[in-house]
PDB file of N, CA and C in Angstrom:
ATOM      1  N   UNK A   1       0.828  -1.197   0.000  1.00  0.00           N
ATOM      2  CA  UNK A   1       0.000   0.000   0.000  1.00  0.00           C
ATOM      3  C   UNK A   1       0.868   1.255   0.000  1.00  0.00           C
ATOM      4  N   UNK A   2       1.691   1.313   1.274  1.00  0.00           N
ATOM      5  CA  UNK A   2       2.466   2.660   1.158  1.00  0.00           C
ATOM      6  C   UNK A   2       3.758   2.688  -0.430  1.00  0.00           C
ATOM      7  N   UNK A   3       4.240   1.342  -0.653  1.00  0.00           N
ATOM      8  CA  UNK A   3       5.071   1.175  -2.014  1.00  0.00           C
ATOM      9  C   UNK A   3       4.150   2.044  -2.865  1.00  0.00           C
ATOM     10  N   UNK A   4       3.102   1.985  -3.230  1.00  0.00           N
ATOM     11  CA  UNK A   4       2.246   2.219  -4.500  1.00  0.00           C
ATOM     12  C   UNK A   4       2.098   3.858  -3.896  1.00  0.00           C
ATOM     13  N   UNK A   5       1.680   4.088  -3.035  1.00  0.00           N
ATOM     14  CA  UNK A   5       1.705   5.480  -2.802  1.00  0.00           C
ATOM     15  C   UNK A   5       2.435   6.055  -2.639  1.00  0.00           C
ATOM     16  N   UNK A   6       4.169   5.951  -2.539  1.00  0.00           N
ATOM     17  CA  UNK A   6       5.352   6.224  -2.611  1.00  0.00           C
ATOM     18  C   UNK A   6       5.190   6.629  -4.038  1.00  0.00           C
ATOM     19  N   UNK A   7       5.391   5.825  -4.695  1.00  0.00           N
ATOM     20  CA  UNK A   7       5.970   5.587  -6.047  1.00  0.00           C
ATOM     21  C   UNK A   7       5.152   6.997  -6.947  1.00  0.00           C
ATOM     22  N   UNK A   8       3.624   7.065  -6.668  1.00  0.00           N
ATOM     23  CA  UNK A   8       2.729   7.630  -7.149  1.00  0.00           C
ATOM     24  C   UNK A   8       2.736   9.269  -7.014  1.00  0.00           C
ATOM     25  N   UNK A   9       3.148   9.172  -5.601  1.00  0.00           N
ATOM     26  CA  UNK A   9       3.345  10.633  -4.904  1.00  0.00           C
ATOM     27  C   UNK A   9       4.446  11.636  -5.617  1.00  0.00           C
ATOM     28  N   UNK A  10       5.640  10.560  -5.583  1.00  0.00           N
ATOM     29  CA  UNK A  10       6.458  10.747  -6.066  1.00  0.00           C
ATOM     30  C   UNK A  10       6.407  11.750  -7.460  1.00  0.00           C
ATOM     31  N   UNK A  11       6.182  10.733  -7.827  1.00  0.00           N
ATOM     32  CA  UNK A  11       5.383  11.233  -9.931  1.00  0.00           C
ATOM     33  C   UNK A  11       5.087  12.613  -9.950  1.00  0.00           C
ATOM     34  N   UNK A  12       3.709  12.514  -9.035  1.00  0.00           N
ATOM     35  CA  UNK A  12       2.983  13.749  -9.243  1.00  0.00           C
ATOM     36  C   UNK A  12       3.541  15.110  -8.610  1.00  0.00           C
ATOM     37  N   UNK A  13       4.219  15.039  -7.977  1.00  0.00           N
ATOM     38  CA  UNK A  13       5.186  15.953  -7.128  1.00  0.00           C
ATOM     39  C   UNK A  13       6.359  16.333  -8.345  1.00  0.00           C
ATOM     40  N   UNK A  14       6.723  15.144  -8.648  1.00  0.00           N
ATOM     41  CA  UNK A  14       8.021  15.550  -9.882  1.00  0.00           C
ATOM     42  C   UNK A  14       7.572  16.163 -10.906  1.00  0.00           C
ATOM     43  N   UNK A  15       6.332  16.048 -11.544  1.00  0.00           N
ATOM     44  CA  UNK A  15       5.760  16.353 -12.528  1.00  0.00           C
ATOM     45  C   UNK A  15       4.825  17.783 -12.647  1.00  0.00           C
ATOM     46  N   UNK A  16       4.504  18.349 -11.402  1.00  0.00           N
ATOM     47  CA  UNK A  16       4.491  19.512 -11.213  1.00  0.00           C
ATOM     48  C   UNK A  16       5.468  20.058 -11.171  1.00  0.00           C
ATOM     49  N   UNK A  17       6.982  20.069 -11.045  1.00  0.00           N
ATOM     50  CA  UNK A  17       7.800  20.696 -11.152  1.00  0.00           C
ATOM     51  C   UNK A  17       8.048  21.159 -12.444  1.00  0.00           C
ATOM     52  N   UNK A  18       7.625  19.883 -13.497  1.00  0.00           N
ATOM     53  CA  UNK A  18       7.724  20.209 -14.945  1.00  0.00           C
ATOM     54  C   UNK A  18       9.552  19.475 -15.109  1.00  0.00           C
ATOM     55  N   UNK A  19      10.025  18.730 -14.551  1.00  0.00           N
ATOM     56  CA  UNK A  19      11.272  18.109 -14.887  1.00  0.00           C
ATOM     57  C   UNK A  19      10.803  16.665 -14.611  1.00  0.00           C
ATOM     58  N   UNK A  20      12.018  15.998 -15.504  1.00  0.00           N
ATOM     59  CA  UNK A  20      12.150  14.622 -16.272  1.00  0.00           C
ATOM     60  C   UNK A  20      12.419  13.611 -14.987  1.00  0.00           C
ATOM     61  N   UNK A  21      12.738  12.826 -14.772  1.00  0.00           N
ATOM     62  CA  UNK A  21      13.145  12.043 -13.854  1.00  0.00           C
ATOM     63  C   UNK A  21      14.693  11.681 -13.778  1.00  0.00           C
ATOM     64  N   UNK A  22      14.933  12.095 -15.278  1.00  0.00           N
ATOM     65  CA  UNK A  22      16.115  11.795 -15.090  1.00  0.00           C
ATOM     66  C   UNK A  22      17.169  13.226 -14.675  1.00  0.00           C
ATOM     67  N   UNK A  23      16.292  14.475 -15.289  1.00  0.00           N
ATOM     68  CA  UNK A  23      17.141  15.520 -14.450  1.00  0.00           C
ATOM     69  C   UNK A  23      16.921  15.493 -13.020  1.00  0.00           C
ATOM     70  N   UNK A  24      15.748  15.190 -12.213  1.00  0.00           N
ATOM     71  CA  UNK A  24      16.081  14.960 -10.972  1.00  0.00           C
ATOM     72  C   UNK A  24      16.481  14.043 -10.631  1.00  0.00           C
ATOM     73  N   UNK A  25      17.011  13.046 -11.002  1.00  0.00           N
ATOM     74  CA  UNK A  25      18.284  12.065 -10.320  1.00  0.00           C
ATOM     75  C   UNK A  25      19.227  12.685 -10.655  1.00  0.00           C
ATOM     76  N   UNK A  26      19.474  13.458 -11.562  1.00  0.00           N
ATOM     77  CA  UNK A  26      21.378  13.734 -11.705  1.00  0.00           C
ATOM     78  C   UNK A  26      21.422  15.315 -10.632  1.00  0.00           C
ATOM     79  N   UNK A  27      20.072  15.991 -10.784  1.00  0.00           N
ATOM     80  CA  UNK A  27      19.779  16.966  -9.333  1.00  0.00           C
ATOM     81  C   UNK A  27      20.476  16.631  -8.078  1.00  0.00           C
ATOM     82  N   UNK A  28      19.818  15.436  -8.157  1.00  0.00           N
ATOM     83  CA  UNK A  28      20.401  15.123  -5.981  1.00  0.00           C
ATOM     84  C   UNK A  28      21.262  14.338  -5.976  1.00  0.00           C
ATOM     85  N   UNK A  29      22.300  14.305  -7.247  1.00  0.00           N
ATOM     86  CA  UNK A  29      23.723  13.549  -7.422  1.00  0.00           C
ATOM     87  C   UNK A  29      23.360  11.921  -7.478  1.00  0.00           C
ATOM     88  N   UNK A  30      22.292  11.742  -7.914  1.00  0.00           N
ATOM     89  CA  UNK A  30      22.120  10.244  -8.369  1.00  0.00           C
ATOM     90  C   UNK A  30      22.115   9.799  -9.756  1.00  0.00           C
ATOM     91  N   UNK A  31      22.319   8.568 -10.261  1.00  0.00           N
ATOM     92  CA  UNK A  31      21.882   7.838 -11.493  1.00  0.00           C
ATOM     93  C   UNK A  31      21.498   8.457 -11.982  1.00  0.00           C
ATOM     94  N   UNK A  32      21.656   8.348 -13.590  1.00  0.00           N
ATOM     95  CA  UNK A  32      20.166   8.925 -13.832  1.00  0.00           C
ATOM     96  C   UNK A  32      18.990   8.218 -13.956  1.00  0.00           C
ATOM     97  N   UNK A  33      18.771   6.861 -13.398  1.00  0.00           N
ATOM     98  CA  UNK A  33      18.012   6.108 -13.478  1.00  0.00           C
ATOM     99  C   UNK A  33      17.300   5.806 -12.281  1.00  0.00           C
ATOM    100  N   UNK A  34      17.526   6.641 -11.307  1.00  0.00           N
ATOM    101  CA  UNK A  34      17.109   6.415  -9.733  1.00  0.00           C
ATOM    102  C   UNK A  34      15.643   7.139  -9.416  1.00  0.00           C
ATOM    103  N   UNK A  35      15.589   7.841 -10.179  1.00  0.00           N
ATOM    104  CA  UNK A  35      14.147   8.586  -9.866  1.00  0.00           C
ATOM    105  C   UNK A  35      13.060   7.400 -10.338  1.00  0.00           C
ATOM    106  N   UNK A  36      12.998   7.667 -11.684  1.00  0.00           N
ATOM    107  CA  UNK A  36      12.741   6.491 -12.306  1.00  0.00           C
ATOM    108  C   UNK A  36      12.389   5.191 -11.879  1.00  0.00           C
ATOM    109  N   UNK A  37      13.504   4.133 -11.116  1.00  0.00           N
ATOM    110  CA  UNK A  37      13.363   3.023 -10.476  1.00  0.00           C
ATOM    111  C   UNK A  37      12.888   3.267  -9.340  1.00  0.00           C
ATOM    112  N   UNK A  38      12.760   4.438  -8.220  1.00  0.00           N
ATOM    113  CA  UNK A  38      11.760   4.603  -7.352  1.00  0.00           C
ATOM    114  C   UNK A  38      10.315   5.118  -8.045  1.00  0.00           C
ATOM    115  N   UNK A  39      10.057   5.856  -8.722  1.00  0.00           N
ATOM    116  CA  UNK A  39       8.802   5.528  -9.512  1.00  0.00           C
ATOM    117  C   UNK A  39       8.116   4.454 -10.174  1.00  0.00           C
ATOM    118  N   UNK A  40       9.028   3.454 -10.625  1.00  0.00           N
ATOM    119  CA  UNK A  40       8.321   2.009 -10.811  1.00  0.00           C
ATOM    120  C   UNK A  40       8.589   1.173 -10.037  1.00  0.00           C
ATOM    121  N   UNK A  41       8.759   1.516  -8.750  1.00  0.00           N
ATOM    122  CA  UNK A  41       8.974   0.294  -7.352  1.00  0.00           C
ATOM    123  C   UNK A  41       9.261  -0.231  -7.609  1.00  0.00           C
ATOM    124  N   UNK A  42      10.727  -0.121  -8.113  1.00  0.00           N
ATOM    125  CA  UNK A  42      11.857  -1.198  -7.976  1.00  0.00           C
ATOM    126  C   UNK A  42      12.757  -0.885  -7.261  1.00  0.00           C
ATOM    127  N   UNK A  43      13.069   0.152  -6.725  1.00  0.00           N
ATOM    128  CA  UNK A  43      14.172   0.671  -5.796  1.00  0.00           C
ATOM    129  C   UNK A  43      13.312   1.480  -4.824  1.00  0.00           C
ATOM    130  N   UNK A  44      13.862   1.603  -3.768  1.00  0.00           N
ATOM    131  CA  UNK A  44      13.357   2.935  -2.585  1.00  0.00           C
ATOM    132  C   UNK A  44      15.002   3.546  -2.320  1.00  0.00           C
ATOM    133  N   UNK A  45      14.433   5.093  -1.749  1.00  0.00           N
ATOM    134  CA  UNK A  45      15.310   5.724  -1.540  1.00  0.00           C
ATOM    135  C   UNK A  45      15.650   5.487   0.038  1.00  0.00           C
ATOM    136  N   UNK A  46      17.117   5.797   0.625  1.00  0.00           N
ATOM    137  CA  UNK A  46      17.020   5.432   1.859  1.00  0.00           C
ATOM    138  C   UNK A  46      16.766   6.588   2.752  1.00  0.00           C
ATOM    139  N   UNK A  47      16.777   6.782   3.973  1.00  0.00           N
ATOM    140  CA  UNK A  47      16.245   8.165   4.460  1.00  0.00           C
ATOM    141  C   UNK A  47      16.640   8.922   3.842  1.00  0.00           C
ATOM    142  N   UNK A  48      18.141   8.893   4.121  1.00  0.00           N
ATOM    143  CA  UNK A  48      18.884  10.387   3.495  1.00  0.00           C
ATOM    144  C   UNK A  48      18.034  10.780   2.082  1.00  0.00           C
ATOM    145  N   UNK A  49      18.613   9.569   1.372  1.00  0.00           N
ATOM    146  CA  UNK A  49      17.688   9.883  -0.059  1.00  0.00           C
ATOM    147  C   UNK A  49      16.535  10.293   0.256  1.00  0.00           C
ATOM    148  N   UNK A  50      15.589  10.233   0.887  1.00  0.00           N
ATOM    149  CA  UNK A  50      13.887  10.784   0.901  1.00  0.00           C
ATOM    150  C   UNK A  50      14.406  12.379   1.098  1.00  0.00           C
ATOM    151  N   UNK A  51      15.387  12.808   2.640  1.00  0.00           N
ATOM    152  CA  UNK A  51      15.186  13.767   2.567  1.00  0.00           C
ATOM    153  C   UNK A  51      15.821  14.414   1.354  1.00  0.00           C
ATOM    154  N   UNK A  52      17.104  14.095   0.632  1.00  0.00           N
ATOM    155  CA  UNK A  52      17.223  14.850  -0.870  1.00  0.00           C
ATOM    156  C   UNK A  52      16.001  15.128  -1.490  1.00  0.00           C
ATOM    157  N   UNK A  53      14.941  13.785  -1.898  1.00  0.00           N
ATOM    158  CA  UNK A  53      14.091  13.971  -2.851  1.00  0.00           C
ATOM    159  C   UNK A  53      13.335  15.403  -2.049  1.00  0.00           C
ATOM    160  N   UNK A  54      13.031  15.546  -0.929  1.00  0.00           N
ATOM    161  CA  UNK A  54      12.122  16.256  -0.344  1.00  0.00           C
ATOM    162  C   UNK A  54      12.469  17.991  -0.760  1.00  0.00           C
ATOM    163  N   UNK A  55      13.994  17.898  -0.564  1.00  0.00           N
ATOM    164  CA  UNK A  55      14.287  19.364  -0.273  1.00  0.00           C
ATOM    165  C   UNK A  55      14.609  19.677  -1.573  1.00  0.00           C
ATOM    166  N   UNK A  56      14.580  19.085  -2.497  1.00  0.00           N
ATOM    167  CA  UNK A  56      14.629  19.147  -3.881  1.00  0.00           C
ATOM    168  C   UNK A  56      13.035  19.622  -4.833  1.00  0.00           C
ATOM    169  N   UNK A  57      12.174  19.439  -3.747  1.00  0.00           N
ATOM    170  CA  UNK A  57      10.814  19.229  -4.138  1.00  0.00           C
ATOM    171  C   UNK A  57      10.680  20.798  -3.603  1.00  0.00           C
ATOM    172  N   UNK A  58      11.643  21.130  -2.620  1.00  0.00           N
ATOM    173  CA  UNK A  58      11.200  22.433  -1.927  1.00  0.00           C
ATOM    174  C   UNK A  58       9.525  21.901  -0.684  1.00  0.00           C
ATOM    175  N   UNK A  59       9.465  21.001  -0.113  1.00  0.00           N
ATOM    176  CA  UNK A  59       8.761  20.089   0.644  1.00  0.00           C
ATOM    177  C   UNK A  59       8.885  19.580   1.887  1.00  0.00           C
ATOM    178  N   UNK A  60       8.266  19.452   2.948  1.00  0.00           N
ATOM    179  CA  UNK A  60       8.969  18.733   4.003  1.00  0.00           C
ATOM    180  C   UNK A  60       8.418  16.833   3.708  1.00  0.00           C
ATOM    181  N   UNK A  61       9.157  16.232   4.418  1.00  0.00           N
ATOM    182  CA  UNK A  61       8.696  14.972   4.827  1.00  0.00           C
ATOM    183  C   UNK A  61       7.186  14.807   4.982  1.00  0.00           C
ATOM    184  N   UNK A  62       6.344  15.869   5.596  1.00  0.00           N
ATOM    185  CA  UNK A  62       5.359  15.864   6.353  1.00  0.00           C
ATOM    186  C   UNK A  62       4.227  16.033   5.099  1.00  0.00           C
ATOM    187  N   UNK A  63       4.670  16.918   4.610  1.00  0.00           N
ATOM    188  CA  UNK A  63       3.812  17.340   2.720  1.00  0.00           C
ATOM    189  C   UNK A  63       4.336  16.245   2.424  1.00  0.00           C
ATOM    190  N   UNK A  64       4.899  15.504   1.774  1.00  0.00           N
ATOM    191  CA  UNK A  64       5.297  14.516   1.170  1.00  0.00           C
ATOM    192  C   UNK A  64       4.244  13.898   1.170  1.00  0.00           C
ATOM    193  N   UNK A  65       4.184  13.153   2.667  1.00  0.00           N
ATOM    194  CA  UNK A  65       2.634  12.070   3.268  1.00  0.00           C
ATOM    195  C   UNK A  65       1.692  12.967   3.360  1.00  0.00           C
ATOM    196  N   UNK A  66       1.258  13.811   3.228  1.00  0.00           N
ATOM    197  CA  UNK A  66       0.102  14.518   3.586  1.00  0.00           C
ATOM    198  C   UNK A  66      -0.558  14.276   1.813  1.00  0.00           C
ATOM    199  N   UNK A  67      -2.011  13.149   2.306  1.00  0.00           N
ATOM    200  CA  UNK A  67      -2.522  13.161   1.021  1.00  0.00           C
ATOM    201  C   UNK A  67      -3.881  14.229   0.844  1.00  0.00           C
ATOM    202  N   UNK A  68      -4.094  14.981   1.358  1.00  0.00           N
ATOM    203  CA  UNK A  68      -4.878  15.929   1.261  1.00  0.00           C
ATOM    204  C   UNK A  68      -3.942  17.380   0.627  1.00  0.00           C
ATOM    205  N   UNK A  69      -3.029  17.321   0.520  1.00  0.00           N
ATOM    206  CA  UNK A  69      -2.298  18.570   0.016  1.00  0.00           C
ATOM    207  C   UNK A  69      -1.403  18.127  -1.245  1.00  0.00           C
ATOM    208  N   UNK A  70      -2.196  18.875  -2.497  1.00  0.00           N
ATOM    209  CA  UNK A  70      -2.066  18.044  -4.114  1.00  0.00           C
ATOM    210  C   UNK A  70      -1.102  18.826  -4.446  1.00  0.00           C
ATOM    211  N   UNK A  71      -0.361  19.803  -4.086  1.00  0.00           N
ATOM    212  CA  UNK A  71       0.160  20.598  -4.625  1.00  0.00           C
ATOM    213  C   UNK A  71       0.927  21.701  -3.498  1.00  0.00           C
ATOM    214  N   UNK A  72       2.180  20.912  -2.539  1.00  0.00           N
ATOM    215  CA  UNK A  72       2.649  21.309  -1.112  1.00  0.00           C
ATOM    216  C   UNK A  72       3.506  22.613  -1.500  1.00  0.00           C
ATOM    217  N   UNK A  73       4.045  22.094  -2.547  1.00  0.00           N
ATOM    218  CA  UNK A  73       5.108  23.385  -2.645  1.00  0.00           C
ATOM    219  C   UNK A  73       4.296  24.878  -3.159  1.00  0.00           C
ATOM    220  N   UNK A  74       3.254  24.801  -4.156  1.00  0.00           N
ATOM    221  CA  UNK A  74       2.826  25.997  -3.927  1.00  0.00           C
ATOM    222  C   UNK A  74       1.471  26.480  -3.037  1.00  0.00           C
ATOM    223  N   UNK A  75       1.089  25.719  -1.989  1.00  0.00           N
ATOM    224  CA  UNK A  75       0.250  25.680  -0.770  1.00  0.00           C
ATOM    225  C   UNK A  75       1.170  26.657   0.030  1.00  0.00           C
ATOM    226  N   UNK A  76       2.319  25.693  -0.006  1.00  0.00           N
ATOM    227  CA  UNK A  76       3.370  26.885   0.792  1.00  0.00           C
ATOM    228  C   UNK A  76       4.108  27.818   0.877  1.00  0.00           C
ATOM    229  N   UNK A  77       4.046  28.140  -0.830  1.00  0.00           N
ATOM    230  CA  UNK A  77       4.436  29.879  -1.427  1.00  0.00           C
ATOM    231  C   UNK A  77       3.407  30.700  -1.054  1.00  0.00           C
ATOM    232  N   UNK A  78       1.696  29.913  -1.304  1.00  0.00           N
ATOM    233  CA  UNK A  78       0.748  30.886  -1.363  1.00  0.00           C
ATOM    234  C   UNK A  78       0.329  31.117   0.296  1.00  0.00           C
ATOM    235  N   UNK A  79       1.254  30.359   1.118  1.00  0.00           N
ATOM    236  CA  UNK A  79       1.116  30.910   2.545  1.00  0.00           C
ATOM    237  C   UNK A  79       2.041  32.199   2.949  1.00  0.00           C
ATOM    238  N   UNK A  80       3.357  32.074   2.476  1.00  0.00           N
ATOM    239  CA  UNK A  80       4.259  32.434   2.703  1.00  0.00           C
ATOM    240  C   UNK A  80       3.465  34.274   2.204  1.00  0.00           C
ATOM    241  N   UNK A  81       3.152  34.102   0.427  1.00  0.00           N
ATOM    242  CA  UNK A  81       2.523  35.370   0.784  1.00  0.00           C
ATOM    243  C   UNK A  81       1.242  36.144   0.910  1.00  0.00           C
ATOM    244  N   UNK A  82       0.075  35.466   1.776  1.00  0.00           N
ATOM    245  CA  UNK A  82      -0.174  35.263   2.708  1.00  0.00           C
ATOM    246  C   UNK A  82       0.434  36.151   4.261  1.00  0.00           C
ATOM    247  N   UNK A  83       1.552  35.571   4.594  1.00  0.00           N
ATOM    248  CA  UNK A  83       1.616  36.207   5.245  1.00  0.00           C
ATOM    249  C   UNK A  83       1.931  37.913   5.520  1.00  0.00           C
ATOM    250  N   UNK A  84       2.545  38.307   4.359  1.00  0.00           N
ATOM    251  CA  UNK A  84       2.727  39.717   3.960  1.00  0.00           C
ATOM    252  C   UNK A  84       1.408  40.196   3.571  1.00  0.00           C
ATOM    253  N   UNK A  85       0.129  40.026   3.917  1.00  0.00           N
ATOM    254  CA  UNK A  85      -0.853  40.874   3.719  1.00  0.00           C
ATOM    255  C   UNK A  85      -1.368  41.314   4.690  1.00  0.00           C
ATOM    256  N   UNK A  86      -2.099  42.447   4.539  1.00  0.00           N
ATOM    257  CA  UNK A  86      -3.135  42.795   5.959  1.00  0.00           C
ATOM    258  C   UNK A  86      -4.189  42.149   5.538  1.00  0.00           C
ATOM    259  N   UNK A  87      -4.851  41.954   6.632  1.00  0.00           N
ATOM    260  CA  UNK A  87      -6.378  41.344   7.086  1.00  0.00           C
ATOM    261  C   UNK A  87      -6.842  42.043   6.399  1.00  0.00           C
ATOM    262  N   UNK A  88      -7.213  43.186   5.652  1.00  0.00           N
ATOM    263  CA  UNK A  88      -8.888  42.738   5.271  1.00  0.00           C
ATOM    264  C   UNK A  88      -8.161  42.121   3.844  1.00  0.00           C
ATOM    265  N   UNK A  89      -7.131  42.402   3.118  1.00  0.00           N
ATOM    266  CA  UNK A  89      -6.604  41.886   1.827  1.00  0.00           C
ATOM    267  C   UNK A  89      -6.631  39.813   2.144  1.00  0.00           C
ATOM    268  N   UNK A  90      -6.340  39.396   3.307  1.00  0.00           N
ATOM    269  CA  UNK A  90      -6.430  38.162   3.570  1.00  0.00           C
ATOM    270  C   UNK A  90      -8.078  37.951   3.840  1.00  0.00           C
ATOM    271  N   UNK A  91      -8.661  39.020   3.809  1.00  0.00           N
ATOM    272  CA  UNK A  91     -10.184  38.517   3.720  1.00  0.00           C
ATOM    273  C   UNK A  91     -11.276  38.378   2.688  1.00  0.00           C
ATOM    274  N   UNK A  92     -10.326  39.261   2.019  1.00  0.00           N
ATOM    275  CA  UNK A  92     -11.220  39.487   0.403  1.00  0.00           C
ATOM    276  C   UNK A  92     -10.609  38.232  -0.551  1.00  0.00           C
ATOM    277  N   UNK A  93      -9.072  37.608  -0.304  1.00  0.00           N
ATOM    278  CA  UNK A  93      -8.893  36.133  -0.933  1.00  0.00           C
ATOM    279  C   UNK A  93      -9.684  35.047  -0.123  1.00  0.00           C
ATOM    280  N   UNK A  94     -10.122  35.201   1.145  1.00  0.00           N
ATOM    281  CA  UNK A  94     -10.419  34.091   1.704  1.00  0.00           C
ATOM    282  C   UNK A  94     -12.214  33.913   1.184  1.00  0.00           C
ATOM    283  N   UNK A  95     -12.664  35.169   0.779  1.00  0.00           N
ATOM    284  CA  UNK A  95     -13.930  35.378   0.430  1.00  0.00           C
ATOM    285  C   UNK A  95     -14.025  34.256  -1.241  1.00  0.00           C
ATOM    286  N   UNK A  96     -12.864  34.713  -1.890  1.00  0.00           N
ATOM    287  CA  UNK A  96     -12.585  34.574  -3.214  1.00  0.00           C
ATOM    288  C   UNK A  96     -12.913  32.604  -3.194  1.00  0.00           C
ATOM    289  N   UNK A  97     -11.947  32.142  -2.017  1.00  0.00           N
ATOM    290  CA  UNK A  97     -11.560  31.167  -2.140  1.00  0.00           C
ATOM    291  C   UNK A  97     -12.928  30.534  -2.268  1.00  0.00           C
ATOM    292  N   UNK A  98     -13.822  30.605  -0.955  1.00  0.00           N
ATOM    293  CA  UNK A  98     -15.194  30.314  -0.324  1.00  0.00           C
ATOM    294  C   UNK A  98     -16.110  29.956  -1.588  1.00  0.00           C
ATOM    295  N   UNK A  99     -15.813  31.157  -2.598  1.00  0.00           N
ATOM    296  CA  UNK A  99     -16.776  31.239  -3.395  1.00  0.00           C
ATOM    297  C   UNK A  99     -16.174  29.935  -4.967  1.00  0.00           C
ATOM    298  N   UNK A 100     -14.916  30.079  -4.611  1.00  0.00           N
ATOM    299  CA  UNK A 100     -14.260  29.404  -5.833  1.00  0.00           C
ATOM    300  C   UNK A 100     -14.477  27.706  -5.163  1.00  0.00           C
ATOM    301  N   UNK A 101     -14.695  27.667  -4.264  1.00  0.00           N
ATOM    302  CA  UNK A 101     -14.982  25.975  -3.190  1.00  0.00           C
ATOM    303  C   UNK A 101     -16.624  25.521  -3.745  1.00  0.00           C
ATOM    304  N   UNK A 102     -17.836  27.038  -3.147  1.00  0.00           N
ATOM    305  CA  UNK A 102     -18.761  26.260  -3.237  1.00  0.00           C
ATOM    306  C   UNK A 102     -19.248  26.452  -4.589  1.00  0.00           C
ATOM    307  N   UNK A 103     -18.510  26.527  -5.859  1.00  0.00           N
ATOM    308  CA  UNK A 103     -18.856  26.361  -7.070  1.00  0.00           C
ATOM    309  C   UNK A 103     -18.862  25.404  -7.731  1.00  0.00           C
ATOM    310  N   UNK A 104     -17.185  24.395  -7.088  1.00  0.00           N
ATOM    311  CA  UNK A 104     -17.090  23.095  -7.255  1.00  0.00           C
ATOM    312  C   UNK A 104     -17.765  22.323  -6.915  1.00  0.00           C
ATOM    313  N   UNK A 105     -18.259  22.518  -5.623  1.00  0.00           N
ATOM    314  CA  UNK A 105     -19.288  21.326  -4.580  1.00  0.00           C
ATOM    315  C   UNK A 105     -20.763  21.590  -5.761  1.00  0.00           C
TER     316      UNK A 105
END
Protein backbone atom coordinates (compact mmCIF):
# COMPACT_ATOMS: atom_id res chain seq x y z
CA UNK A 1 0.00 0.00 0.00
CA UNK A 2 2.47 2.66 1.16
CA UNK A 3 5.07 1.17 -2.01
CA UNK A 4 2.25 2.22 -4.50
CA UNK A 5 1.70 5.48 -2.80
CA UNK A 6 5.35 6.22 -2.61
CA UNK A 7 5.97 5.59 -6.05
CA UNK A 8 2.73 7.63 -7.15
CA UNK A 9 3.34 10.63 -4.90
CA UNK A 10 6.46 10.75 -6.07
CA UNK A 11 5.38 11.23 -9.93
CA UNK A 12 2.98 13.75 -9.24
CA UNK A 13 5.19 15.95 -7.13
CA UNK A 14 8.02 15.55 -9.88
CA UNK A 15 5.76 16.35 -12.53
CA UNK A 16 4.49 19.51 -11.21
CA UNK A 17 7.80 20.70 -11.15
CA UNK A 18 7.72 20.21 -14.95
CA UNK A 19 11.27 18.11 -14.89
CA UNK A 20 12.15 14.62 -16.27
CA UNK A 21 13.14 12.04 -13.85
CA UNK A 22 16.11 11.79 -15.09
CA UNK A 23 17.14 15.52 -14.45
CA UNK A 24 16.08 14.96 -10.97
CA UNK A 25 18.28 12.07 -10.32
CA UNK A 26 21.38 13.73 -11.71
CA UNK A 27 19.78 16.97 -9.33
CA UNK A 28 20.40 15.12 -5.98
CA UNK A 29 23.72 13.55 -7.42
CA UNK A 30 22.12 10.24 -8.37
CA UNK A 31 21.88 7.84 -11.49
CA UNK A 32 20.17 8.92 -13.83
CA UNK A 33 18.01 6.11 -13.48
CA UNK A 34 17.11 6.42 -9.73
CA UNK A 35 14.15 8.59 -9.87
CA UNK A 36 12.74 6.49 -12.31
CA UNK A 37 13.36 3.02 -10.48
CA UNK A 38 11.76 4.60 -7.35
CA UNK A 39 8.80 5.53 -9.51
CA UNK A 40 8.32 2.01 -10.81
CA UNK A 41 8.97 0.29 -7.35
CA UNK A 42 11.86 -1.20 -7.98
CA UNK A 43 14.17 0.67 -5.80
CA UNK A 44 13.36 2.94 -2.58
CA UNK A 45 15.31 5.72 -1.54
CA UNK A 46 17.02 5.43 1.86
CA UNK A 47 16.25 8.17 4.46
CA UNK A 48 18.88 10.39 3.50
CA UNK A 49 17.69 9.88 -0.06
CA UNK A 50 13.89 10.78 0.90
CA UNK A 51 15.19 13.77 2.57
CA UNK A 52 17.22 14.85 -0.87
CA UNK A 53 14.09 13.97 -2.85
CA UNK A 54 12.12 16.26 -0.34
CA UNK A 55 14.29 19.36 -0.27
CA UNK A 56 14.63 19.15 -3.88
CA UNK A 57 10.81 19.23 -4.14
CA UNK A 58 11.20 22.43 -1.93
CA UNK A 59 8.76 20.09 0.64
CA UNK A 60 8.97 18.73 4.00
CA UNK A 61 8.70 14.97 4.83
CA UNK A 62 5.36 15.86 6.35
CA UNK A 63 3.81 17.34 2.72
CA UNK A 64 5.30 14.52 1.17
CA UNK A 65 2.63 12.07 3.27
CA UNK A 66 0.10 14.52 3.59
CA UNK A 67 -2.52 13.16 1.02
CA UNK A 68 -4.88 15.93 1.26
CA UNK A 69 -2.30 18.57 0.02
CA UNK A 70 -2.07 18.04 -4.11
CA UNK A 71 0.16 20.60 -4.62
CA UNK A 72 2.65 21.31 -1.11
CA UNK A 73 5.11 23.39 -2.64
CA UNK A 74 2.83 26.00 -3.93
CA UNK A 75 0.25 25.68 -0.77
CA UNK A 76 3.37 26.89 0.79
CA UNK A 77 4.44 29.88 -1.43
CA UNK A 78 0.75 30.89 -1.36
CA UNK A 79 1.12 30.91 2.54
CA UNK A 80 4.26 32.43 2.70
CA UNK A 81 2.52 35.37 0.78
CA UNK A 82 -0.17 35.26 2.71
CA UNK A 83 1.62 36.21 5.25
CA UNK A 84 2.73 39.72 3.96
CA UNK A 85 -0.85 40.87 3.72
CA UNK A 86 -3.13 42.79 5.96
CA UNK A 87 -6.38 41.34 7.09
CA UNK A 88 -8.89 42.74 5.27
CA UNK A 89 -6.60 41.89 1.83
CA UNK A 90 -6.43 38.16 3.57
CA UNK A 91 -10.18 38.52 3.72
CA UNK A 92 -11.22 39.49 0.40
CA UNK A 93 -8.89 36.13 -0.93
CA UNK A 94 -10.42 34.09 1.70
CA UNK A 95 -13.93 35.38 0.43
CA UNK A 96 -12.58 34.57 -3.21
CA UNK A 97 -11.56 31.17 -2.14
CA UNK A 98 -15.19 30.31 -0.32
CA UNK A 99 -16.78 31.24 -3.40
CA UNK A 100 -14.26 29.40 -5.83
CA UNK A 101 -14.98 25.98 -3.19
CA UNK A 102 -18.76 26.26 -3.24
CA UNK A 103 -18.86 26.36 -7.07
CA UNK A 104 -17.09 23.09 -7.25
CA UNK A 105 -19.29 21.33 -4.58
Amino acid sequence: MYEDFFAKRLTELRQQKKISAREMSLAIGQNESYINRIENKLNYPSMQGFFYICEYLNITPQQFFDKQNPSPEKITKALNLLKNLPPEQIDIIIALLDTMQSKKD
